[in-house]
C-alpha atoms as a PDB file:
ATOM      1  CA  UNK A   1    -145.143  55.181  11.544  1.00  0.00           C
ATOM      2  CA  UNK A   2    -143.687  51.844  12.651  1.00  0.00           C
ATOM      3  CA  UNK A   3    -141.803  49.542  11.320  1.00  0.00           C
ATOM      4  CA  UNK A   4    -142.662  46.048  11.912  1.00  0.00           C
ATOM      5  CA  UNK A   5    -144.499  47.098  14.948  1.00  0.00           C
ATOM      6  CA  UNK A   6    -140.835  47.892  16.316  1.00  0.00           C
ATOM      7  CA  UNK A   7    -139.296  50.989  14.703  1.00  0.00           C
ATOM      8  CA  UNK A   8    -140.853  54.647  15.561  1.00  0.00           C
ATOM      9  CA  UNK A   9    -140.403  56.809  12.418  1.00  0.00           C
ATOM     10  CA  UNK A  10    -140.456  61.055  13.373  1.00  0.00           C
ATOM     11  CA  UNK A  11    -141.044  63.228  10.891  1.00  0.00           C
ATOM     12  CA  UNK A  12    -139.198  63.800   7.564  1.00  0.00           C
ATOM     13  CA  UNK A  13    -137.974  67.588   7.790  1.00  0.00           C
ATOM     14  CA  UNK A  14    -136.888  69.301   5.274  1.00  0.00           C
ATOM     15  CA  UNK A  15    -136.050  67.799   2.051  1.00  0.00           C
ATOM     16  CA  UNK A  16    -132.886  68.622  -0.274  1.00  0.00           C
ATOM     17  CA  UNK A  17    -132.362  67.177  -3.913  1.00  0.00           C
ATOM     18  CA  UNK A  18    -128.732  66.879  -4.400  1.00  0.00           C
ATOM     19  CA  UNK A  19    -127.586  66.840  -7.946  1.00  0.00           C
ATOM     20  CA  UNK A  20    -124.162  66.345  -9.344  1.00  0.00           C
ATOM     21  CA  UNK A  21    -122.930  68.207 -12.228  1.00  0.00           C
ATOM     22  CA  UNK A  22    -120.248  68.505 -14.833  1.00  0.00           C
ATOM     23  CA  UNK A  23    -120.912  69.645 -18.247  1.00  0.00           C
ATOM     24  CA  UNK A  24    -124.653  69.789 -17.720  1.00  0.00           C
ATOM     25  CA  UNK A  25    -125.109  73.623 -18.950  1.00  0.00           C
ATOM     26  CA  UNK A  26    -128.474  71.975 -21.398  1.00  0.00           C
ATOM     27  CA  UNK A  27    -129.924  69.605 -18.135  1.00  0.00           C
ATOM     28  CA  UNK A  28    -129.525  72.068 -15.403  1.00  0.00           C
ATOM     29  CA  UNK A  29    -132.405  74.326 -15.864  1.00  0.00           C
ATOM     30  CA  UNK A  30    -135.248  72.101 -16.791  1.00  0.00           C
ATOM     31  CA  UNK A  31    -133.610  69.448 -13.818  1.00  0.00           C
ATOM     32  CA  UNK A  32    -133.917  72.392 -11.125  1.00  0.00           C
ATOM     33  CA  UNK A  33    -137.283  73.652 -12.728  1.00  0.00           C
ATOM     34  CA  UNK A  34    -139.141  70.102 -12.823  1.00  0.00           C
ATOM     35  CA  UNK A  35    -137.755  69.529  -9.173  1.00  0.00           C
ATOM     36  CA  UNK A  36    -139.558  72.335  -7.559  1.00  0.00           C
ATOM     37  CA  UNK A  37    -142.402  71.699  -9.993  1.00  0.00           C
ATOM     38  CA  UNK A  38    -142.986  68.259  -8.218  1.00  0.00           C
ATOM     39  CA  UNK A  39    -142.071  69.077  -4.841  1.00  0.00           C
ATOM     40  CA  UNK A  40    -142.537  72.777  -4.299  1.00  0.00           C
ATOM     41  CA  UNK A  41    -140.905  72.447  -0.619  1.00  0.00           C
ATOM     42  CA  UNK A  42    -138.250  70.649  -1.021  1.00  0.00           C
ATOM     43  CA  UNK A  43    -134.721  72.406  -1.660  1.00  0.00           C
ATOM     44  CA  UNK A  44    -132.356  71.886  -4.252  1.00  0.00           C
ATOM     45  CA  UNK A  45    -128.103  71.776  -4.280  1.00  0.00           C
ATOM     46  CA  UNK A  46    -126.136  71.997  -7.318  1.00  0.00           C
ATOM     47  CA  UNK A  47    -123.228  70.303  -6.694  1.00  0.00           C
ATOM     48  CA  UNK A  48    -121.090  71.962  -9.723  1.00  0.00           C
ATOM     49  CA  UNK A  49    -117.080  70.117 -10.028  1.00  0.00           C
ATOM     50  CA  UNK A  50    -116.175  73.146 -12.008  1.00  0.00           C
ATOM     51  CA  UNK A  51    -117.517  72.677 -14.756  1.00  0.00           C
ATOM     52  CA  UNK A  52    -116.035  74.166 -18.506  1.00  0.00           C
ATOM     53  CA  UNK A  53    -119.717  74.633 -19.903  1.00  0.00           C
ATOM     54  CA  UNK A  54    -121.167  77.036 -17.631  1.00  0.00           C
ATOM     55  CA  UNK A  55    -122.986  74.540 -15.739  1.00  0.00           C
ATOM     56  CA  UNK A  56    -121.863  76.664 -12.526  1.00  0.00           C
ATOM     57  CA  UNK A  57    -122.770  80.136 -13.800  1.00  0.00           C
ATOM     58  CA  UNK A  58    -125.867  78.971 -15.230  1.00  0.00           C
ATOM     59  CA  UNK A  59    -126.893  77.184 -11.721  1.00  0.00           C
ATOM     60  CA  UNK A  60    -125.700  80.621  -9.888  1.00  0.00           C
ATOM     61  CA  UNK A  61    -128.567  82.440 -12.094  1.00  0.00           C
ATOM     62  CA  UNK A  62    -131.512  80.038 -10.940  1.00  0.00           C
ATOM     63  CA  UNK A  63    -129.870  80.310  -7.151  1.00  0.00           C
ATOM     64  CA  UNK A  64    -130.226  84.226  -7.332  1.00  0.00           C
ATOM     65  CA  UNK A  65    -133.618  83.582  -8.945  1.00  0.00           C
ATOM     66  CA  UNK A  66    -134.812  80.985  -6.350  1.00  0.00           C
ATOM     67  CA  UNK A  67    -134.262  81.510  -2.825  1.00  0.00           C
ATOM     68  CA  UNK A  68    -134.486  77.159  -2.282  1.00  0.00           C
ATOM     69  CA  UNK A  69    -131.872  76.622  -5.116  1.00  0.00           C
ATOM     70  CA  UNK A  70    -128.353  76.811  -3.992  1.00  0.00           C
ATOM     71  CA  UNK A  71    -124.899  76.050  -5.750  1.00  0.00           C
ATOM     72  CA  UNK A  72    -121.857  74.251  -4.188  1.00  0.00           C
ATOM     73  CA  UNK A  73    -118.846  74.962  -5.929  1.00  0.00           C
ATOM     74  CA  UNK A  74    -115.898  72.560  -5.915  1.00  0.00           C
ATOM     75  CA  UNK A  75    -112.979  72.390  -7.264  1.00  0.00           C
ATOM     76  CA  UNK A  76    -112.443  69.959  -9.819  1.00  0.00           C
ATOM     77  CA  UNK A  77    -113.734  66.599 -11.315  1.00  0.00           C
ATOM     78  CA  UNK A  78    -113.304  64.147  -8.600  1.00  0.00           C
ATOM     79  CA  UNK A  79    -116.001  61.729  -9.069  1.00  0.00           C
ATOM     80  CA  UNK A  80    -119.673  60.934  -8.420  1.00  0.00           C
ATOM     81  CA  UNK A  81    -118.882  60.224  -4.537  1.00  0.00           C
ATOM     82  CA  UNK A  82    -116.859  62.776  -3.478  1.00  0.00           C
ATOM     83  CA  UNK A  83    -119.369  65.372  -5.036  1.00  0.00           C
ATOM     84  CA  UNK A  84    -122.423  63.409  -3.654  1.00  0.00           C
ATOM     85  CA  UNK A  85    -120.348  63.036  -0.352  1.00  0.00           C
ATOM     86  CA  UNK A  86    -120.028  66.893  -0.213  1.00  0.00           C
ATOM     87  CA  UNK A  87    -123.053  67.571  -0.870  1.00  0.00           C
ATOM     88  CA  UNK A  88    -124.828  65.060   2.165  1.00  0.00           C
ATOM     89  CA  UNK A  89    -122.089  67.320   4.388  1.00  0.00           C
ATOM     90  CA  UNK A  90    -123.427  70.926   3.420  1.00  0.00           C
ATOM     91  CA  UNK A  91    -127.002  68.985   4.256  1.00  0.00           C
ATOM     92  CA  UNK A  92    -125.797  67.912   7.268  1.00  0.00           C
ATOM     93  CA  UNK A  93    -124.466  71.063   8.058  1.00  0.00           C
ATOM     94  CA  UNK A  94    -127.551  73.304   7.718  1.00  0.00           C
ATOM     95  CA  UNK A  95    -130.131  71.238   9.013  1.00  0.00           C
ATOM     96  CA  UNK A  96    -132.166  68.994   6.338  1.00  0.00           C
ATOM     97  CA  UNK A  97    -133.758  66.083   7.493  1.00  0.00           C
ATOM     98  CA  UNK A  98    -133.924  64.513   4.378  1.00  0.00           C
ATOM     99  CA  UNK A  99    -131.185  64.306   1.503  1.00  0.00           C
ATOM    100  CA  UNK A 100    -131.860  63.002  -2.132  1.00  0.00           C
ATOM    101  CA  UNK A 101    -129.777  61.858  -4.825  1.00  0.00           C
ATOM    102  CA  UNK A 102    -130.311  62.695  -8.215  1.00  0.00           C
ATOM    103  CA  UNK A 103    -128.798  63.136 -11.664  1.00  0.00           C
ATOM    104  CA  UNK A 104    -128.546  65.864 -13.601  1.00  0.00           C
ATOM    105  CA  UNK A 105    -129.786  64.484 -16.836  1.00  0.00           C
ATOM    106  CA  UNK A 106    -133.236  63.525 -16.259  1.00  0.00           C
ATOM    107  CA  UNK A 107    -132.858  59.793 -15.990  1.00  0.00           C
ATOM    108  CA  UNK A 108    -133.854  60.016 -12.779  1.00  0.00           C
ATOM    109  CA  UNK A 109    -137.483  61.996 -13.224  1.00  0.00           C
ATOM    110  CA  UNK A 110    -138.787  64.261 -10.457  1.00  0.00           C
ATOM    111  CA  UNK A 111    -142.367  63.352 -10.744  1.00  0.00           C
ATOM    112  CA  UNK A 112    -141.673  59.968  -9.178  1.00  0.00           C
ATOM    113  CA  UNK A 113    -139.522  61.824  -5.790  1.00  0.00           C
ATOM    114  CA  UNK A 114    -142.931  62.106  -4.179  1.00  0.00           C
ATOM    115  CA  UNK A 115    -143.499  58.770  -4.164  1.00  0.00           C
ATOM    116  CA  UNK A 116    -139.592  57.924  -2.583  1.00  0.00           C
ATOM    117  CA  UNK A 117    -140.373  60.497   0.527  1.00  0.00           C
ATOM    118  CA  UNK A 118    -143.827  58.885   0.704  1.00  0.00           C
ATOM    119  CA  UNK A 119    -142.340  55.310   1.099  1.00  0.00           C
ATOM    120  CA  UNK A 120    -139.728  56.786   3.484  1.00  0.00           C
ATOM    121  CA  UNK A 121    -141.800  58.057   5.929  1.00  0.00           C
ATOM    122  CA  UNK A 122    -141.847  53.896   7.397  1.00  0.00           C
ATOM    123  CA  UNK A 123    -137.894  53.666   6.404  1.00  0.00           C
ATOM    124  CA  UNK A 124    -134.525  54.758   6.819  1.00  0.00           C
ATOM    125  CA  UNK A 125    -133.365  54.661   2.806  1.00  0.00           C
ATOM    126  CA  UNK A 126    -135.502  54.504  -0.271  1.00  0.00           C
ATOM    127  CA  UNK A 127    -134.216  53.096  -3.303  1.00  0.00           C
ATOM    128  CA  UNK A 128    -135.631  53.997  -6.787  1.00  0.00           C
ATOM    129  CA  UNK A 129    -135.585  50.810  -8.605  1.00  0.00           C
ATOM    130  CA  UNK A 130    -135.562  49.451 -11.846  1.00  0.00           C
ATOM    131  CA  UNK A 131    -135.288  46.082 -11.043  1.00  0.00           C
ATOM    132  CA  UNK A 132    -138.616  45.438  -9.030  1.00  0.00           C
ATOM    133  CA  UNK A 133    -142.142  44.913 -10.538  1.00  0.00           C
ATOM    134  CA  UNK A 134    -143.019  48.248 -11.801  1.00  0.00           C
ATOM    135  CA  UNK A 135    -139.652  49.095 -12.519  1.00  0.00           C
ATOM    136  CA  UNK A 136    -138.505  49.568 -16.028  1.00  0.00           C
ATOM    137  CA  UNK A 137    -135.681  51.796 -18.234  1.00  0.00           C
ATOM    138  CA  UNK A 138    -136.426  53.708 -21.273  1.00  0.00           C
ATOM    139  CA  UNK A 139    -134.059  54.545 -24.814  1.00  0.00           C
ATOM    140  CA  UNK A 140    -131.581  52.126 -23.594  1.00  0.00           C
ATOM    141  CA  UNK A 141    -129.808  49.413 -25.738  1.00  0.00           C
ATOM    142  CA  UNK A 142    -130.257  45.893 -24.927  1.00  0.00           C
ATOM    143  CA  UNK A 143    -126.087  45.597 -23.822  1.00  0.00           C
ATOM    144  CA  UNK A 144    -126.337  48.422 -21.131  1.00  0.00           C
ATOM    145  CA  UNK A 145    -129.415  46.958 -19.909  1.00  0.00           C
ATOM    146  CA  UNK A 146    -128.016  43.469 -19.493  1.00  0.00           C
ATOM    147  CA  UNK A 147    -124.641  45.286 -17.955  1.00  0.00           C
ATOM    148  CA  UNK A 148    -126.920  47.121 -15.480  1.00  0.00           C
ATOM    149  CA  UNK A 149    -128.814  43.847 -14.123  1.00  0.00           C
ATOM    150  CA  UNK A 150    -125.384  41.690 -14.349  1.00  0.00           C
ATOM    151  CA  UNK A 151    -124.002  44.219 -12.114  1.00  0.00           C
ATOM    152  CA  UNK A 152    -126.800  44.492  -9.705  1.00  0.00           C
ATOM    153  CA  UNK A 153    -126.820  40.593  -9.297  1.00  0.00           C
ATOM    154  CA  UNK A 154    -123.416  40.096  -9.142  1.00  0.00           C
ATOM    155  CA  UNK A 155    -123.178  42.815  -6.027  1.00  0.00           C
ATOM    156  CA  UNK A 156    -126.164  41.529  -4.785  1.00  0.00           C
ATOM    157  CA  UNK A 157    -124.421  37.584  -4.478  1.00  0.00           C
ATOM    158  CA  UNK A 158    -121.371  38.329  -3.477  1.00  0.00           C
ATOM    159  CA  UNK A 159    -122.172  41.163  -0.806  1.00  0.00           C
ATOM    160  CA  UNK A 160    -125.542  39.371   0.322  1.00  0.00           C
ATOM    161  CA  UNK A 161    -127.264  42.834  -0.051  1.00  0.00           C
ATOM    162  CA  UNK A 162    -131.108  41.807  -0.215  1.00  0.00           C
ATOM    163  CA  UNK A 163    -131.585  44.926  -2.958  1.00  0.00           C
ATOM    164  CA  UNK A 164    -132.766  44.215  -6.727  1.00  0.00           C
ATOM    165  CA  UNK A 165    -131.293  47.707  -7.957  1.00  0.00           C
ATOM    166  CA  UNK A 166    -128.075  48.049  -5.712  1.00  0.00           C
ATOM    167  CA  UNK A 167    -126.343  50.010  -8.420  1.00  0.00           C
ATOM    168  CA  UNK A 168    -129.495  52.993  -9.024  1.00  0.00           C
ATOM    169  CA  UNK A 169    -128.427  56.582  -7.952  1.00  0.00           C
ATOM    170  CA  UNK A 170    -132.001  57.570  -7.417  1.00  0.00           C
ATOM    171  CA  UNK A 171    -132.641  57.419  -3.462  1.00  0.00           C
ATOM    172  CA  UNK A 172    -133.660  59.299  -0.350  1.00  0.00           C
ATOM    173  CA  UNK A 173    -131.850  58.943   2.881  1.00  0.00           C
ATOM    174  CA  UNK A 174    -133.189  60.605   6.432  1.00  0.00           C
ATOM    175  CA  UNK A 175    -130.531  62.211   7.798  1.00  0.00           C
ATOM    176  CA  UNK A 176    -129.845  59.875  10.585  1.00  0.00           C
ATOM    177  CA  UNK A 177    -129.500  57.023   8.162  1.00  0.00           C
ATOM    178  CA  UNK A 178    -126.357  59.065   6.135  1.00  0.00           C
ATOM    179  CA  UNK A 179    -124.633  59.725   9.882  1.00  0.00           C
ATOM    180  CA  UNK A 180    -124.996  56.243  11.159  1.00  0.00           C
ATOM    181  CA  UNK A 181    -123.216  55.007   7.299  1.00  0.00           C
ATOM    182  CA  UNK A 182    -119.664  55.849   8.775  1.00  0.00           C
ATOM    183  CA  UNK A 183    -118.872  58.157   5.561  1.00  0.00           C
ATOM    184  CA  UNK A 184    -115.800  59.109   6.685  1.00  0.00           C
ATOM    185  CA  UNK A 185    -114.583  56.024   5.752  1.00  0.00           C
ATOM    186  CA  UNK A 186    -116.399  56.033   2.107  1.00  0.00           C
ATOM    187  CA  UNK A 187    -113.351  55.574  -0.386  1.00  0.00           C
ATOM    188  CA  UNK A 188    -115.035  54.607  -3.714  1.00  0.00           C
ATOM    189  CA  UNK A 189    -115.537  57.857  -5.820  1.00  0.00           C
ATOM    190  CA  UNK A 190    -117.574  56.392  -9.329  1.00  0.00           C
ATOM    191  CA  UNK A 191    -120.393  54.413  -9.340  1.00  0.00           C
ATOM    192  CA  UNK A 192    -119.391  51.913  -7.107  1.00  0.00           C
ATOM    193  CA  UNK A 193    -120.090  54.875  -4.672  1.00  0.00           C
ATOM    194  CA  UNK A 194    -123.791  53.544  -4.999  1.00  0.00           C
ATOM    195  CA  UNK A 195    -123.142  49.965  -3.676  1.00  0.00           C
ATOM    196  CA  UNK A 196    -121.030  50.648  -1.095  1.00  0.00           C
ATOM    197  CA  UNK A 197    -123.879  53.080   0.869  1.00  0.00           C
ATOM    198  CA  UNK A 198    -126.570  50.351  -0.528  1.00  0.00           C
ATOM    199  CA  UNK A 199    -124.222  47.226   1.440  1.00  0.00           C
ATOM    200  CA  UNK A 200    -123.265  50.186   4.231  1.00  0.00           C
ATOM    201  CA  UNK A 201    -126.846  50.508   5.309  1.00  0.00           C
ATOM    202  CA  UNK A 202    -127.714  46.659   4.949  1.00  0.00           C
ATOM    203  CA  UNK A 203    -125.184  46.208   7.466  1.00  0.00           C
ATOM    204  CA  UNK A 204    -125.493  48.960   9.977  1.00  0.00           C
ATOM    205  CA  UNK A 205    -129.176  47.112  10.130  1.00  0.00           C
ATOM    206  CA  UNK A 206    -131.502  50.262   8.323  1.00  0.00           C
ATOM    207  CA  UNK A 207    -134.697  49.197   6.455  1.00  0.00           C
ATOM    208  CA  UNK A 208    -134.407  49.910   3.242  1.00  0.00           C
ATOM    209  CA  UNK A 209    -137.138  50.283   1.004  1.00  0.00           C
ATOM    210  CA  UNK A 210    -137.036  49.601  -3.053  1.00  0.00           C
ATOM    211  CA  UNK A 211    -139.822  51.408  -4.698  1.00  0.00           C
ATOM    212  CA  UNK A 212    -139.892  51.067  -8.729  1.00  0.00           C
ATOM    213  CA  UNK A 213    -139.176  54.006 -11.210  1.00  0.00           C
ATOM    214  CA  UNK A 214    -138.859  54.472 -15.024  1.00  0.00           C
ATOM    215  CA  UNK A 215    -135.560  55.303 -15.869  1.00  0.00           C
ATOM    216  CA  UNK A 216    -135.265  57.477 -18.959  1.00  0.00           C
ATOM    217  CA  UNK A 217    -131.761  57.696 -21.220  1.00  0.00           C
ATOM    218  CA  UNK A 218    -130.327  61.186 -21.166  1.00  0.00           C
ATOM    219  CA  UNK A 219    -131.261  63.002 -24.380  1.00  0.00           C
ATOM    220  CA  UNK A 220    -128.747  65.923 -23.568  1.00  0.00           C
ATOM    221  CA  UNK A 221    -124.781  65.510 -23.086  1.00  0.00           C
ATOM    222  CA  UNK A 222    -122.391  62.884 -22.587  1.00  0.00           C
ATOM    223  CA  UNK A 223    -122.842  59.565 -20.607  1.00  0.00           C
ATOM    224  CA  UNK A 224    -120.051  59.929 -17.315  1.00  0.00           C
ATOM    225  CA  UNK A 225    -120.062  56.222 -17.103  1.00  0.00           C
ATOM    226  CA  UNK A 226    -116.143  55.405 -18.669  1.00  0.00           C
ATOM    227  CA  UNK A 227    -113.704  52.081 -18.382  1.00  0.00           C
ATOM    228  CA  UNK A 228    -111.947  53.348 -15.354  1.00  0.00           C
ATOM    229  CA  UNK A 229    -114.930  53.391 -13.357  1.00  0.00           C
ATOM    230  CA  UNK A 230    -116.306  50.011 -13.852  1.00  0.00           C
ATOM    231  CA  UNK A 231    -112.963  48.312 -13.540  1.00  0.00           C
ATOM    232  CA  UNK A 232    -113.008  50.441 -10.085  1.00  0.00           C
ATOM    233  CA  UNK A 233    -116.341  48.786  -9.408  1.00  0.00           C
ATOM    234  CA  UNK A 234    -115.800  45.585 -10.166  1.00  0.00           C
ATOM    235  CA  UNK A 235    -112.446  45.441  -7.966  1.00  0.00           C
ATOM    236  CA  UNK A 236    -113.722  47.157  -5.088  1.00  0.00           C
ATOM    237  CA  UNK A 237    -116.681  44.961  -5.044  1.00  0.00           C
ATOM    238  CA  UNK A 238    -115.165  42.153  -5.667  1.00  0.00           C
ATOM    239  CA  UNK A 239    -112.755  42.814  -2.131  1.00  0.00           C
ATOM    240  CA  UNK A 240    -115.896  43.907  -0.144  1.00  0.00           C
ATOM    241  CA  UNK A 241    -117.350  40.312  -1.014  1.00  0.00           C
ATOM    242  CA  UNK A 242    -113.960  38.578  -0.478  1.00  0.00           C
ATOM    243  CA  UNK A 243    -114.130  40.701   3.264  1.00  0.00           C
ATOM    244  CA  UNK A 244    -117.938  39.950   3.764  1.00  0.00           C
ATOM    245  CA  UNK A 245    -117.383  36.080   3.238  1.00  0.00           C
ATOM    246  CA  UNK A 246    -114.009  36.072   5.457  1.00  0.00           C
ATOM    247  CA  UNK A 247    -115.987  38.016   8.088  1.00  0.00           C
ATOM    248  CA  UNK A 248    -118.888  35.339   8.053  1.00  0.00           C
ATOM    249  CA  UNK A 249    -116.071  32.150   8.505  1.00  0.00           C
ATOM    250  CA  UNK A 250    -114.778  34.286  11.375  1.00  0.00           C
ATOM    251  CA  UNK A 251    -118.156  34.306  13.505  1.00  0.00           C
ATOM    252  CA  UNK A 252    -118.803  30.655  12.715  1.00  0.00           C
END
């Protein structure tokens, strides 16, 4: 498939769901389950930062079940990008040509990742959005909704990133896209992790597709989402815009 008559798209490969986890011990079996429920082939990586619930052991139990589940073990709590990060290297490293985030909780539902590989078969990155028509979130309050949009038009502005949802964790990357993204250089480890790969592959020129999704409010477990890692996204974007605009007086 082309796009724009211009870009030859090869074939997908294999896919692998990445999901982070810490304290997820009453998401992580029906998360895994509904995964290979929509998309039988596809693979699955539990990327565990040690967590104190059992999340870890209970993920090692569906691995030894499951020959396409598998568990990567880390340390410690260090943040939504290192353990996303991680897990795009183990990808890498054993040969998937496609690599999906997801979260653990459901919010991000597994019926709908047919759809994203669909769409990327003519892209580089597919984004599962709220923000486009079609789009929409479920159980939320009325202040987190407004905080979500604010945040996705204020990163939007100030990064000129031509993305409604810039700030959604639900996408699926070919491999290629993730190795041309310069991750080595990826600092940001909450949610600002999202943005930065959203403004990363704007830039390196990949066509990035939005396709809408109903986001559904965890019913299990604690929110991650804390102070400290919006002020962290709202100062880090705030000096990628200051370095985007200084970069665009430069070239005039």
């Amino acid at each position: 498939m082309t796009d724009g008559g211009q870009r030859q798209y090869g074939p997908l490969g294999t896919t692998l769901v990445i999901i982070p986890t810490y304290n997820e011990a009453e998401n992580i079996k029906p998360i895994v389950s509904r995964v290979r429920s929509a998309v039988p082939e596809a693979h699955v990586l539990v990327a565990d930062d040690n967590s104190p619930d059992g999340t870890g052991k209970l993920a090692d139990e569906l691995a030894a079940e499951d020959e396409q589940v598998h568990v990567l073990h880390r340390k410690g709590k260090e943040g939504l990008g290192a353990a996303y990060l991680a897990g795009f290297q183990w990808g890498m490293d054993n040969g998937y040509g496609v690599l999906v985030e997801m979260d653990a909780d459901g919010s991000h539902r597994p019926e709908e990742l047919p759809r994203l590989l669909t769409a990327l078969k003519g892209a580089d990155l597919v984004l599962g959005s709220r923000w486009v028509p079609g789009g929409r979130v479920v159980n939320w309050p009325k202040r987190r909704e407004f905080l979500s949009r604010g945040a996705s038009a204020y990163s939007r502005a100030l990064l000129d990133v031509p993305i409604r949802d810039v700030t959604g964790g639900y996408r699926a990357f070919r491999v290629e896209t993730l190795q041309g993204l310069g991750l080595e250089e990826v600092a940001s480890a909450g949610y600002c992790f999202q943005v930065d790969l959203a403004r990363r592959a704007v830039r390196a020129g990949f066509h990035v597709v939005e396709v809408p999704i109903t986001f559904v409010d965890r019913e299990h477990g604690d929110s991650k989402m804390s102070r400290d890692i919006m002020v962290e996204a709202l100062w880090r974007i705030t000096a990628w815009g200051i370095d985007t605009r200084v970069s665009k007086m430069r070239r005039r």
